[in-house]
Every structure is written in structure tokens, then in C-alpha cells.
PDB file of N, CA and C in Angstrom:
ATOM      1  N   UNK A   1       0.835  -1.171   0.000  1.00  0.00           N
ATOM      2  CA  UNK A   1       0.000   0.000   0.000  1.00  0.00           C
ATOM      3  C   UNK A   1       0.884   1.240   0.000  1.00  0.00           C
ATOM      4  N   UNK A   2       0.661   1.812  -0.849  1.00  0.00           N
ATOM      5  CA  UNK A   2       1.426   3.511  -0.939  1.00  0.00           C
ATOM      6  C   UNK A   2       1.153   4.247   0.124  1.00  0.00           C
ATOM      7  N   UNK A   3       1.316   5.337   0.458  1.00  0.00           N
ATOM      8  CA  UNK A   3       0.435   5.952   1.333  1.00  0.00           C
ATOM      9  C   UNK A   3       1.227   7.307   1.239  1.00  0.00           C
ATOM     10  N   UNK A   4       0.122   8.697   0.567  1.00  0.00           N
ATOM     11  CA  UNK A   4       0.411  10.101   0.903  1.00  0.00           C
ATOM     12  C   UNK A   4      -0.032  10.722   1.497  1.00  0.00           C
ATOM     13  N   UNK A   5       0.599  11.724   2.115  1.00  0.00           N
ATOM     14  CA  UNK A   5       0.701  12.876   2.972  1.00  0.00           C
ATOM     15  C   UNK A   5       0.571  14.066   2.175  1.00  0.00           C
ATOM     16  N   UNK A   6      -0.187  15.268   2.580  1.00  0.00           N
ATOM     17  CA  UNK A   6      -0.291  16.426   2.186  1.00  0.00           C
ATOM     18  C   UNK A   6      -0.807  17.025   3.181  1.00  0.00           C
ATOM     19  N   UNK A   7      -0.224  18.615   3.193  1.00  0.00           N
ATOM     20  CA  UNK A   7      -0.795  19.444   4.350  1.00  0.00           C
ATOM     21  C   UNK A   7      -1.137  20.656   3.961  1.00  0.00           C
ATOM     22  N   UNK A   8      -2.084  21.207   4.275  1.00  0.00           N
ATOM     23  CA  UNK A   8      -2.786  22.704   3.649  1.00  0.00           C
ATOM     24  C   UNK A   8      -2.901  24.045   4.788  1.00  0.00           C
ATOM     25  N   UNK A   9      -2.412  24.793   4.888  1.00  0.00           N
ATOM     26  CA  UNK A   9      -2.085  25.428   6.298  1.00  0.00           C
ATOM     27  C   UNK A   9      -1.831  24.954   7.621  1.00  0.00           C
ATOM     28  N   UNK A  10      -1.163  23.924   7.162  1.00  0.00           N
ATOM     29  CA  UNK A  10      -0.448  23.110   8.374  1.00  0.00           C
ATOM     30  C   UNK A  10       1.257  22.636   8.201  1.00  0.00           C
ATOM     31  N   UNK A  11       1.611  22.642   9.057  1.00  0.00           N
ATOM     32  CA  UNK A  11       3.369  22.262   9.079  1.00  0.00           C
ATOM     33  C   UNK A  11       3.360  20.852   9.270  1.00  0.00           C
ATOM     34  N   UNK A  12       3.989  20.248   8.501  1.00  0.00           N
ATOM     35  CA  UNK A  12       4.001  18.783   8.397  1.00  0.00           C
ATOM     36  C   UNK A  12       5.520  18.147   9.046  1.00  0.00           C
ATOM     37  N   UNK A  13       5.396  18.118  10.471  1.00  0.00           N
ATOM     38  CA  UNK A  13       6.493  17.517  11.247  1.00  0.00           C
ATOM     39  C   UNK A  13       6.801  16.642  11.100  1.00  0.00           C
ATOM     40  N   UNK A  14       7.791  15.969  11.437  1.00  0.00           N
ATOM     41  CA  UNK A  14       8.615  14.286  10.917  1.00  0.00           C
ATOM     42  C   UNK A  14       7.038  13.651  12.275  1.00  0.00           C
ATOM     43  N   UNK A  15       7.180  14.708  13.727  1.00  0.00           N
ATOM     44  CA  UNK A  15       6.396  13.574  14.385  1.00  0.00           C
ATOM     45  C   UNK A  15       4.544  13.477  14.062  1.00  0.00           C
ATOM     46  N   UNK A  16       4.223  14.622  13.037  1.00  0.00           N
ATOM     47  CA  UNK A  16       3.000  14.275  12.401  1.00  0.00           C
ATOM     48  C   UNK A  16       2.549  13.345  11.745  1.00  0.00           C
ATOM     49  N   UNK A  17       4.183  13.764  10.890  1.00  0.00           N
ATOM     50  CA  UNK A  17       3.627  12.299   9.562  1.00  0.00           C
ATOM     51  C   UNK A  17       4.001  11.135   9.741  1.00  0.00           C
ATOM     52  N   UNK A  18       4.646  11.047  11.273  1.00  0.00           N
ATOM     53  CA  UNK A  18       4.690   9.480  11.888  1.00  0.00           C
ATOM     54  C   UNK A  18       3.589   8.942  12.584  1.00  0.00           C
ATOM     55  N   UNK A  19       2.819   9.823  13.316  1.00  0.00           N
ATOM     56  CA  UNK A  19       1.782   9.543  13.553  1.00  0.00           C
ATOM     57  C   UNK A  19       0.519   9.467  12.591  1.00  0.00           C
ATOM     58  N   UNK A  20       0.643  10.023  11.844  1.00  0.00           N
ATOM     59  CA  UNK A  20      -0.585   9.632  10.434  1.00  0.00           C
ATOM     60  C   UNK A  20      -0.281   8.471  10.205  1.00  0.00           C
ATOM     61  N   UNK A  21       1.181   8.204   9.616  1.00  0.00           N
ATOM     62  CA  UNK A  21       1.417   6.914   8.861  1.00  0.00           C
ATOM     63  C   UNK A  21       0.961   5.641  10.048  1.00  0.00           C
ATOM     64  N   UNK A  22       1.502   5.942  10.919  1.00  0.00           N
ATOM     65  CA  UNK A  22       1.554   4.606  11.975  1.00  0.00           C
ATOM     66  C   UNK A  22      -0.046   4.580  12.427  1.00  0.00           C
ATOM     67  N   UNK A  23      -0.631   5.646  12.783  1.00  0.00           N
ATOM     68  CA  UNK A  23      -2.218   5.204  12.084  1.00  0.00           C
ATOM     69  C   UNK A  23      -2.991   4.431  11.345  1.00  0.00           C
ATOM     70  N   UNK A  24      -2.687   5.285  10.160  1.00  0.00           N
ATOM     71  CA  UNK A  24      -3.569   4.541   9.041  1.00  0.00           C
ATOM     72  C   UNK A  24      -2.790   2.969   8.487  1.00  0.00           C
ATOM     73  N   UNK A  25      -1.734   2.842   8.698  1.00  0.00           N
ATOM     74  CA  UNK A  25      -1.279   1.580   8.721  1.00  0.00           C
ATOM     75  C   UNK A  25      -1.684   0.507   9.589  1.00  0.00           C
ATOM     76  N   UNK A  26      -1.595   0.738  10.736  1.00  0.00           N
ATOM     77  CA  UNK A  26      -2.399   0.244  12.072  1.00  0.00           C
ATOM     78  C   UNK A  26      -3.978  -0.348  11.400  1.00  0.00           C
ATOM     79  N   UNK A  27      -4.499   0.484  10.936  1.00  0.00           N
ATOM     80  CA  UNK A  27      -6.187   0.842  10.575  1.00  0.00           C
ATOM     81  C   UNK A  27      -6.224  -0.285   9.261  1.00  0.00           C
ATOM     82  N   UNK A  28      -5.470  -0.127   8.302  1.00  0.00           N
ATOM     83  CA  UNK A  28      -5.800  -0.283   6.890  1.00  0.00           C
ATOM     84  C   UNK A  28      -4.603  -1.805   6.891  1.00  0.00           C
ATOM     85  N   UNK A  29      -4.074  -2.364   8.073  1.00  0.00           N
ATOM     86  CA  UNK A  29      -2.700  -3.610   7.674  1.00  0.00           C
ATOM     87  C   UNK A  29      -3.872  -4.674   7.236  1.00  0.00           C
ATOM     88  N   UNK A  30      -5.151  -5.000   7.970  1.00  0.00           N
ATOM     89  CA  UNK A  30      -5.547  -6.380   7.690  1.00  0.00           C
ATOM     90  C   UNK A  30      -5.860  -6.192   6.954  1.00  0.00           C
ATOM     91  N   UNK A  31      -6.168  -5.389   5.614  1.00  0.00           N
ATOM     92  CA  UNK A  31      -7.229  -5.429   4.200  1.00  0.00           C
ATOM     93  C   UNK A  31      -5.790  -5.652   3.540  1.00  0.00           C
ATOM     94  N   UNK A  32      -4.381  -5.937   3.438  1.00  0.00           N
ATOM     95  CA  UNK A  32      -3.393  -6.317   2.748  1.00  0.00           C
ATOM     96  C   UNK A  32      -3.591  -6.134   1.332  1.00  0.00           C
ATOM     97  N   UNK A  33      -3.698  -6.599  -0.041  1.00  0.00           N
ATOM     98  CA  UNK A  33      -3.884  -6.303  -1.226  1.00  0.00           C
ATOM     99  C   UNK A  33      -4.800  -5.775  -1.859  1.00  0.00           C
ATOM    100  N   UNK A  34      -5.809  -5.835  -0.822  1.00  0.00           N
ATOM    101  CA  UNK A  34      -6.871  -5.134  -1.292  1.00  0.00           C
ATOM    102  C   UNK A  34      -6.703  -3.535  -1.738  1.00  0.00           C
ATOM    103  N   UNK A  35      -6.053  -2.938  -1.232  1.00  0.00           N
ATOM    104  CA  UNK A  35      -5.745  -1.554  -0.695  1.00  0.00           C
ATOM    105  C   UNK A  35      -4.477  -0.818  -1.894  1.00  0.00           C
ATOM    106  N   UNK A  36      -4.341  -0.081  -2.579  1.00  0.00           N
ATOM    107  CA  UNK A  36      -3.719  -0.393  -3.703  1.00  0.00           C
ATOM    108  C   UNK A  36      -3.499   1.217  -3.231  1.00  0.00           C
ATOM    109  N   UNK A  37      -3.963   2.271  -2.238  1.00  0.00           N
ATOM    110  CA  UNK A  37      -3.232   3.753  -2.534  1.00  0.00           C
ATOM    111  C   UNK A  37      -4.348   4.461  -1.478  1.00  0.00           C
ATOM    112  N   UNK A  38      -3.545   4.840  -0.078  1.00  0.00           N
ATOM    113  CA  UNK A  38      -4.369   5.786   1.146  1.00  0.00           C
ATOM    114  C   UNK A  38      -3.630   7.387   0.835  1.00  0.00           C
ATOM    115  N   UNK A  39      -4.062   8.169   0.812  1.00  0.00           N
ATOM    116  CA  UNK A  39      -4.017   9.527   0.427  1.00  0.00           C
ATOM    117  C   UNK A  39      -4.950  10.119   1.853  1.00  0.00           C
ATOM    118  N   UNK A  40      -3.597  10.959   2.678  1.00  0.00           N
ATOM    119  CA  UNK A  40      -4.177  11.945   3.674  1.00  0.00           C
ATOM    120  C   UNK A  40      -3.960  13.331   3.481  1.00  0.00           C
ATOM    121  N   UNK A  41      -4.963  14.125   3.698  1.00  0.00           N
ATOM    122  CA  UNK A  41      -4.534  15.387   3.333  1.00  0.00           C
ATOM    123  C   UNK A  41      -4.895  16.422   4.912  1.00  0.00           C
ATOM    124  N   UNK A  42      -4.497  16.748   5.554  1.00  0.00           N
ATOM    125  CA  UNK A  42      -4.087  17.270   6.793  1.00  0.00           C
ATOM    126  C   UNK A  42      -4.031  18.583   6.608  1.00  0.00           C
ATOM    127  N   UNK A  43      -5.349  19.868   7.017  1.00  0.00           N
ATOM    128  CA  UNK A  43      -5.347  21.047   6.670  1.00  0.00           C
ATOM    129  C   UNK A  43      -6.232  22.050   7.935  1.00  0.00           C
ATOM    130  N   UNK A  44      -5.909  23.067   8.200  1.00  0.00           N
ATOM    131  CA  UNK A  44      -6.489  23.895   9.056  1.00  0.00           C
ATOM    132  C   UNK A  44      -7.428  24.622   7.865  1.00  0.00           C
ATOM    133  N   UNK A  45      -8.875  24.748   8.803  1.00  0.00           N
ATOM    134  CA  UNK A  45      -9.900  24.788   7.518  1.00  0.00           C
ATOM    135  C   UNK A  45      -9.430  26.458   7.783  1.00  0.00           C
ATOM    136  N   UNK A  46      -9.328  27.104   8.955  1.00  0.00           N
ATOM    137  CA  UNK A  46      -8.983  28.872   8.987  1.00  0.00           C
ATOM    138  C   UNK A  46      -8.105  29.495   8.484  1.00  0.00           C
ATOM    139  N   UNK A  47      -7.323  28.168   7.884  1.00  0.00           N
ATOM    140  CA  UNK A  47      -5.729  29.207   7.575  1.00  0.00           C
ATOM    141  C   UNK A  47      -5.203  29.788   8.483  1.00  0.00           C
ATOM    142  N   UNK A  48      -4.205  31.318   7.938  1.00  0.00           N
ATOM    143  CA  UNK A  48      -3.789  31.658   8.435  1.00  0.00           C
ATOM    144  C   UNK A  48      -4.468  32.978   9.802  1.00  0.00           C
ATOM    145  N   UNK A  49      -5.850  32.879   9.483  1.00  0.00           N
ATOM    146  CA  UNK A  49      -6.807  33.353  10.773  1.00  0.00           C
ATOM    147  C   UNK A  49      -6.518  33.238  11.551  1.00  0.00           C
ATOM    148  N   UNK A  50      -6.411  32.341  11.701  1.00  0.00           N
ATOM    149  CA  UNK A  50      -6.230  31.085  13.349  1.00  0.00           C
ATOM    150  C   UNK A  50      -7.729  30.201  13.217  1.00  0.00           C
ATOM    151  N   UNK A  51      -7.998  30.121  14.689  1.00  0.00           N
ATOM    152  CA  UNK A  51      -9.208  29.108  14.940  1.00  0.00           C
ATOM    153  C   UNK A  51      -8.583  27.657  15.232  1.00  0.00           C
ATOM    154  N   UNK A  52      -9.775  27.455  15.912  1.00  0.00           N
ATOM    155  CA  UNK A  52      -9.861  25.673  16.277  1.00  0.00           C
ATOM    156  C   UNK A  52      -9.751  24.812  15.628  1.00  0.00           C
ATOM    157  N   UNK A  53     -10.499  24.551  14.401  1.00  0.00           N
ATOM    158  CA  UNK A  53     -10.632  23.429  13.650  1.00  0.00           C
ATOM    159  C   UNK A  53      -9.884  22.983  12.751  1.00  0.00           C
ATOM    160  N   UNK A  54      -9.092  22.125  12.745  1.00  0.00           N
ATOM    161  CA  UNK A  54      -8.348  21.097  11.965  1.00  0.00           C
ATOM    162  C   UNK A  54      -8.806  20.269  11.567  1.00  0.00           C
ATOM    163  N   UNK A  55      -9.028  19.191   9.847  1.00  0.00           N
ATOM    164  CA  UNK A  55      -9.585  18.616   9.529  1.00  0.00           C
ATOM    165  C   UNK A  55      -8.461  17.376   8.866  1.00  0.00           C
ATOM    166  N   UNK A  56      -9.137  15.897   9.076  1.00  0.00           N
ATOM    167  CA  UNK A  56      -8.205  14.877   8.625  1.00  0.00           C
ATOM    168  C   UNK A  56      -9.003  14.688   7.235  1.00  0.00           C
ATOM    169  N   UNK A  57      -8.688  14.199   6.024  1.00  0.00           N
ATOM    170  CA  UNK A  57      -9.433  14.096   4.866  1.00  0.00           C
ATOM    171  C   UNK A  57      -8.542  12.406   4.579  1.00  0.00           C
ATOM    172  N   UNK A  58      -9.555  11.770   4.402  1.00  0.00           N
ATOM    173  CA  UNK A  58      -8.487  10.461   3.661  1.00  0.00           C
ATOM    174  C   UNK A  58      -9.196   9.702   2.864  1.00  0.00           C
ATOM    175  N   UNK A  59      -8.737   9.242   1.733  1.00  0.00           N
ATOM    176  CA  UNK A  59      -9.542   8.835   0.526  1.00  0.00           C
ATOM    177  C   UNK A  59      -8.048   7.422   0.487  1.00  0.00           C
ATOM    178  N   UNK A  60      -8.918   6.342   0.338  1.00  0.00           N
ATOM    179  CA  UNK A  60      -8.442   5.379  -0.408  1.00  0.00           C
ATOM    180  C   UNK A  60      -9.054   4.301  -1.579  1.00  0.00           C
ATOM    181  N   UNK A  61      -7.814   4.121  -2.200  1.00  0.00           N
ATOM    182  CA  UNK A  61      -8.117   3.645  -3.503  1.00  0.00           C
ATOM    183  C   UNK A  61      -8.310   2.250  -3.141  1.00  0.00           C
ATOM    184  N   UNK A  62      -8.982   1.247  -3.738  1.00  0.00           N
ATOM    185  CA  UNK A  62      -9.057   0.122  -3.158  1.00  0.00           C
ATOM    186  C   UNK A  62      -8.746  -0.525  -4.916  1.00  0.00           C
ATOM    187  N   UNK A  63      -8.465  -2.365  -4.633  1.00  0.00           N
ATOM    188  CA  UNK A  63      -7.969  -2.471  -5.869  1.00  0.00           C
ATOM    189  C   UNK A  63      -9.292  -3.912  -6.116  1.00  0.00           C
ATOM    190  N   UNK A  64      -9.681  -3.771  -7.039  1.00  0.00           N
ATOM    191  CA  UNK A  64      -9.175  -3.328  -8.424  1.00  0.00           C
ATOM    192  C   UNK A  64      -9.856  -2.155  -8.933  1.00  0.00           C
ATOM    193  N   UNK A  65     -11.015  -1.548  -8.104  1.00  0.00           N
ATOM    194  CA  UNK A  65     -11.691  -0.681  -8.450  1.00  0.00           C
ATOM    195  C   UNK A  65     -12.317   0.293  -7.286  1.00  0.00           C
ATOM    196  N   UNK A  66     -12.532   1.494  -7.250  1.00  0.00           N
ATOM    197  CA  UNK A  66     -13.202   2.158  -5.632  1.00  0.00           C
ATOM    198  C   UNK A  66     -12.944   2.640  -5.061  1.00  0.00           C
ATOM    199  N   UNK A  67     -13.152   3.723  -4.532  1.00  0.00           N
ATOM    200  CA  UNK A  67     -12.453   4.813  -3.611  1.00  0.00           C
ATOM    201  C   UNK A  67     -13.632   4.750  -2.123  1.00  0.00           C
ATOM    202  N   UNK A  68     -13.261   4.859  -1.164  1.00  0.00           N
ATOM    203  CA  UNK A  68     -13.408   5.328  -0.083  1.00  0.00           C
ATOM    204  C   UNK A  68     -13.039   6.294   0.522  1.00  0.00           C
ATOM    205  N   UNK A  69     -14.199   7.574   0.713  1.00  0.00           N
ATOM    206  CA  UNK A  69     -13.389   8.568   1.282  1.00  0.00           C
ATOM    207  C   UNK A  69     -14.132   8.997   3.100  1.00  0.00           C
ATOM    208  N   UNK A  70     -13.038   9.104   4.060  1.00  0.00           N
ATOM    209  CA  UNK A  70     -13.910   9.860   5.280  1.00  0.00           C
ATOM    210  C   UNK A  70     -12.983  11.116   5.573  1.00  0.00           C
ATOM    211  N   UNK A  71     -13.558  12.156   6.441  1.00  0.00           N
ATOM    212  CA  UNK A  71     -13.075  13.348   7.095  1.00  0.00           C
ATOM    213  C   UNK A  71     -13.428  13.350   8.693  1.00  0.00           C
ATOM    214  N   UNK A  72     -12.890  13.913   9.307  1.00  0.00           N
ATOM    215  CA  UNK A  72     -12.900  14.046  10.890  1.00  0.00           C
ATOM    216  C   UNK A  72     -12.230  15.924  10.784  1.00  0.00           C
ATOM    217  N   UNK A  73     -13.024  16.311  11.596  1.00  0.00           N
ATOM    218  CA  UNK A  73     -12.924  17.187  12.286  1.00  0.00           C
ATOM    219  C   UNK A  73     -12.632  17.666  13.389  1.00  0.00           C
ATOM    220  N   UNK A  74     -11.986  18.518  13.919  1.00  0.00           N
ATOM    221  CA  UNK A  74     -11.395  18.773  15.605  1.00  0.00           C
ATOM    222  C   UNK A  74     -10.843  19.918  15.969  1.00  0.00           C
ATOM    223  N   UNK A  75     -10.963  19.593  16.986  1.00  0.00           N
ATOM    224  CA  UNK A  75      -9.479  21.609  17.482  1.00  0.00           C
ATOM    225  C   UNK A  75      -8.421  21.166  17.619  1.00  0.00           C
ATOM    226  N   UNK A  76      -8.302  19.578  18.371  1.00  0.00           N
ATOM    227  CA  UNK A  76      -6.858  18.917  18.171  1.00  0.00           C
ATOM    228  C   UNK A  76      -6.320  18.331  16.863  1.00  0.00           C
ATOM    229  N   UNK A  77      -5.613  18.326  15.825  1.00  0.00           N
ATOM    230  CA  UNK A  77      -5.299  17.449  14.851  1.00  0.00           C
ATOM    231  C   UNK A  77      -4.746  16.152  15.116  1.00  0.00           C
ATOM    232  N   UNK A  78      -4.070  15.884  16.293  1.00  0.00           N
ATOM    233  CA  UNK A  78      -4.104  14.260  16.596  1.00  0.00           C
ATOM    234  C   UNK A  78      -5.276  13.583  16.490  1.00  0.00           C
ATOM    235  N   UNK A  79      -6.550  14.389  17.398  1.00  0.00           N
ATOM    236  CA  UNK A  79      -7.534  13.654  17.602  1.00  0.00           C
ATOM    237  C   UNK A  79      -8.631  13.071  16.154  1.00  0.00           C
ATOM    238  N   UNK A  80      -8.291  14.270  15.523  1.00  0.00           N
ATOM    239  CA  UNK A  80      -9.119  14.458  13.989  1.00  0.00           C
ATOM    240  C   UNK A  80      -8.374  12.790  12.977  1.00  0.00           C
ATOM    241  N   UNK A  81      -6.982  13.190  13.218  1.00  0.00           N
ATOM    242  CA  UNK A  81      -6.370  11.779  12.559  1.00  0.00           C
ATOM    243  C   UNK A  81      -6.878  10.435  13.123  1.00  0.00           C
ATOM    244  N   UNK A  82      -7.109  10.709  14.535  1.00  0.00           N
ATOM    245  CA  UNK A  82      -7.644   9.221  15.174  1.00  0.00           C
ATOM    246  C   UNK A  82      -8.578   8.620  14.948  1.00  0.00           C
ATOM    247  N   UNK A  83      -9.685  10.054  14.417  1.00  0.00           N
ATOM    248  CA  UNK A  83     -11.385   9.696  14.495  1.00  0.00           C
ATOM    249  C   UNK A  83     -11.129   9.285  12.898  1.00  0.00           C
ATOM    250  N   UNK A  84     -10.508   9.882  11.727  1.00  0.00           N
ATOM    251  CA  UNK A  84     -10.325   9.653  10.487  1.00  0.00           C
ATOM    252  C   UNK A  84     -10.069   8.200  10.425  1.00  0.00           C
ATOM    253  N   UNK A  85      -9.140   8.047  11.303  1.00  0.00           N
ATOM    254  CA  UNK A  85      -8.911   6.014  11.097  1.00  0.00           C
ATOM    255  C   UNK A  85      -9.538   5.331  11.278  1.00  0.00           C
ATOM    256  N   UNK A  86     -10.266   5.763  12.815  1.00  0.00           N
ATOM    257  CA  UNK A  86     -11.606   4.585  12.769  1.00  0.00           C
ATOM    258  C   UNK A  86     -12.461   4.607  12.124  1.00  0.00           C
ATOM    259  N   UNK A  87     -12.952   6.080  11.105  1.00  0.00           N
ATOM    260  CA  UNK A  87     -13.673   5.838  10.690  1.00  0.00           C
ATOM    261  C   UNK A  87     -13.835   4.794   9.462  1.00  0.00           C
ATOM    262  N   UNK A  88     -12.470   4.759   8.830  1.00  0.00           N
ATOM    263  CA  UNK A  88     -11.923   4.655   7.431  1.00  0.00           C
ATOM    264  C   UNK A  88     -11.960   2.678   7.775  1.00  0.00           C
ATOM    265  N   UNK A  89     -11.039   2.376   8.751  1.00  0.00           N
ATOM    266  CA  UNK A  89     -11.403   1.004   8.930  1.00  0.00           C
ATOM    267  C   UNK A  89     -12.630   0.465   8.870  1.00  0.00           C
ATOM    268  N   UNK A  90     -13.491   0.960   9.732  1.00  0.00           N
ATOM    269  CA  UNK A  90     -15.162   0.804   9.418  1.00  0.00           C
ATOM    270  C   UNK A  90     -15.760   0.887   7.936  1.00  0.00           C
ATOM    271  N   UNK A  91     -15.555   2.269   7.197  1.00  0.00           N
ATOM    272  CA  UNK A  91     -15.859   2.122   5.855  1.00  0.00           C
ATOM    273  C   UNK A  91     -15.405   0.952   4.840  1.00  0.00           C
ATOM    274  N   UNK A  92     -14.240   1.086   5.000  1.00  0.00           N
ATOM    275  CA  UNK A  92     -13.213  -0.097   4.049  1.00  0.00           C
ATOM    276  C   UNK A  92     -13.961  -1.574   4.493  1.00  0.00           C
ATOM    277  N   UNK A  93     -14.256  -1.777   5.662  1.00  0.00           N
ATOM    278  CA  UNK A  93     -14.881  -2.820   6.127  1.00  0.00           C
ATOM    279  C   UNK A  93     -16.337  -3.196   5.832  1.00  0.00           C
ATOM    280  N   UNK A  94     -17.089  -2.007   5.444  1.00  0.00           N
ATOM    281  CA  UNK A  94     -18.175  -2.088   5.168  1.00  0.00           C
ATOM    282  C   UNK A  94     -18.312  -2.037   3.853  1.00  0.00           C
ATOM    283  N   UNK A  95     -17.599  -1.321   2.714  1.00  0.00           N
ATOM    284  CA  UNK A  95     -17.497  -1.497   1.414  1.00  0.00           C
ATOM    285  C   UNK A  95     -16.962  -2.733   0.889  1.00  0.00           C
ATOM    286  N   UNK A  96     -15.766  -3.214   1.474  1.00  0.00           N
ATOM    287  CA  UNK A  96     -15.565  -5.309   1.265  1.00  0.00           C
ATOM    288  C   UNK A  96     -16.885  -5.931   1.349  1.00  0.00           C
ATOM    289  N   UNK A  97     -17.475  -6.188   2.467  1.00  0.00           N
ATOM    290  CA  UNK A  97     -18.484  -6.708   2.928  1.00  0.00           C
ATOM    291  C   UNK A  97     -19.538  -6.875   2.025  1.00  0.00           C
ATOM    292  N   UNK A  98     -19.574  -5.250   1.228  1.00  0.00           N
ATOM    293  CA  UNK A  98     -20.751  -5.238   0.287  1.00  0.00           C
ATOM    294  C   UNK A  98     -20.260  -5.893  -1.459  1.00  0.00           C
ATOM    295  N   UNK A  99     -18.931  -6.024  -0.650  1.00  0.00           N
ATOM    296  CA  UNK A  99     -18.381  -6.679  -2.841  1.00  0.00           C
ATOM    297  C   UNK A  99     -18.436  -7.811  -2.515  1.00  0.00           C
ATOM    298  N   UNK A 100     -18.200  -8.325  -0.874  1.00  0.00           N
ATOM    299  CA  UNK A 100     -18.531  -9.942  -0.485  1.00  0.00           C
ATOM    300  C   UNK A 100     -16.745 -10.168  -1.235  1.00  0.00           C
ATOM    301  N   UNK A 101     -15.686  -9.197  -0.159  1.00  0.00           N
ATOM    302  CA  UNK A 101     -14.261  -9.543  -1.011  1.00  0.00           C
ATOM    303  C   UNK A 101     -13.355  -9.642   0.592  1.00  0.00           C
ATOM    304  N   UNK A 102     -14.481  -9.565   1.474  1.00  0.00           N
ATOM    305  CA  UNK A 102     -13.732  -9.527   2.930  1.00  0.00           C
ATOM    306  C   UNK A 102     -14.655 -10.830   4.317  1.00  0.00           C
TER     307      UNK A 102
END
């Protein structure tokens, strides 16, 4: 599984994008071949305003065909990445289920 990072008014630290990766890896290891490309995009919706809300966006490609996408929202961006994974395991889990490929 590939897996990108992108950040949109956010600073993308070595210990961010270790914690994204070790996330969604965590989240997405048991679907193994299925999973062909996870794309996170990590952005403060205020910019350079300021404000609370930080948003996790993650879309994955599934193979041979299909995208899955969820978002999480938060004032913390750890927490937004956390809620993004569970959600994304759940989806991915529920979209197999419905191809009858899990």
C-alpha cells in the first residue's frame, strides 16, 4: 500500500507524519492487497486566521476498483487523525463486505 501525505495550512512535522502513517497503517494492515493507494490530506480549515478546527481528509483507492473517502474534524489534529482512522477502517470494512471480497 502507498500511502500520501499532504498538508494545507499546516506544518508537516517528521512527528506528524509518523503519527498519520503509523495510524492509518495500524487501521488499513488487515485489508493487505486489497488496498492499492491511502491519500491523507491534513489542513487547518482557517488558515492563516487562526481558529480551532483542523480537519483529517483520507480517501483510499481500493484495488481493483473504488475509492473510499472519510473526514474528521477537531481543534486537536491528533484527535481528527484518530477519528479519520476509525472511521476509514469501518468504511473499508463495510465497502468489502458489500463486494462480499472480505
Amino acid at each position: 500500500m502507498k500511502l500520501g501525505i499532504q498538508g494545507r495550512h499546516i506544518e508537516l512535522t517528521e512527528a506528524l507524519l509518523a503519527h498519520v502513517e503509523r495510524r492509518l497503517r495500524f487501521a488499513l494492515s488487515r485489508f493487505g492487497q486489497k488496498i492499492r493507494l491511502a491519500a491523507a490530506q491534513l489542513a487547518d480549515l482557517n488558515g492563516p486566521r487562526g481558529g480551532v478546527e483542523k480537519q483529517c481528509k483520507v480517501t483510499v483507492t481500493l484495488s481493483p476498483s473504488g475509492k473510499v473517502m472519510v473526514e474528521a474534524t477537531d481543534a486537536d489534529l491528533h484527535t481528527a487523525i484518530d477519528r479519520a482512522a476509525d472511521r476509514l477502517e469501518r468504511s473499508v470494512t463495510r465497502e468489502l463486505k458489500r463486494r462480499r471480497e472480505f
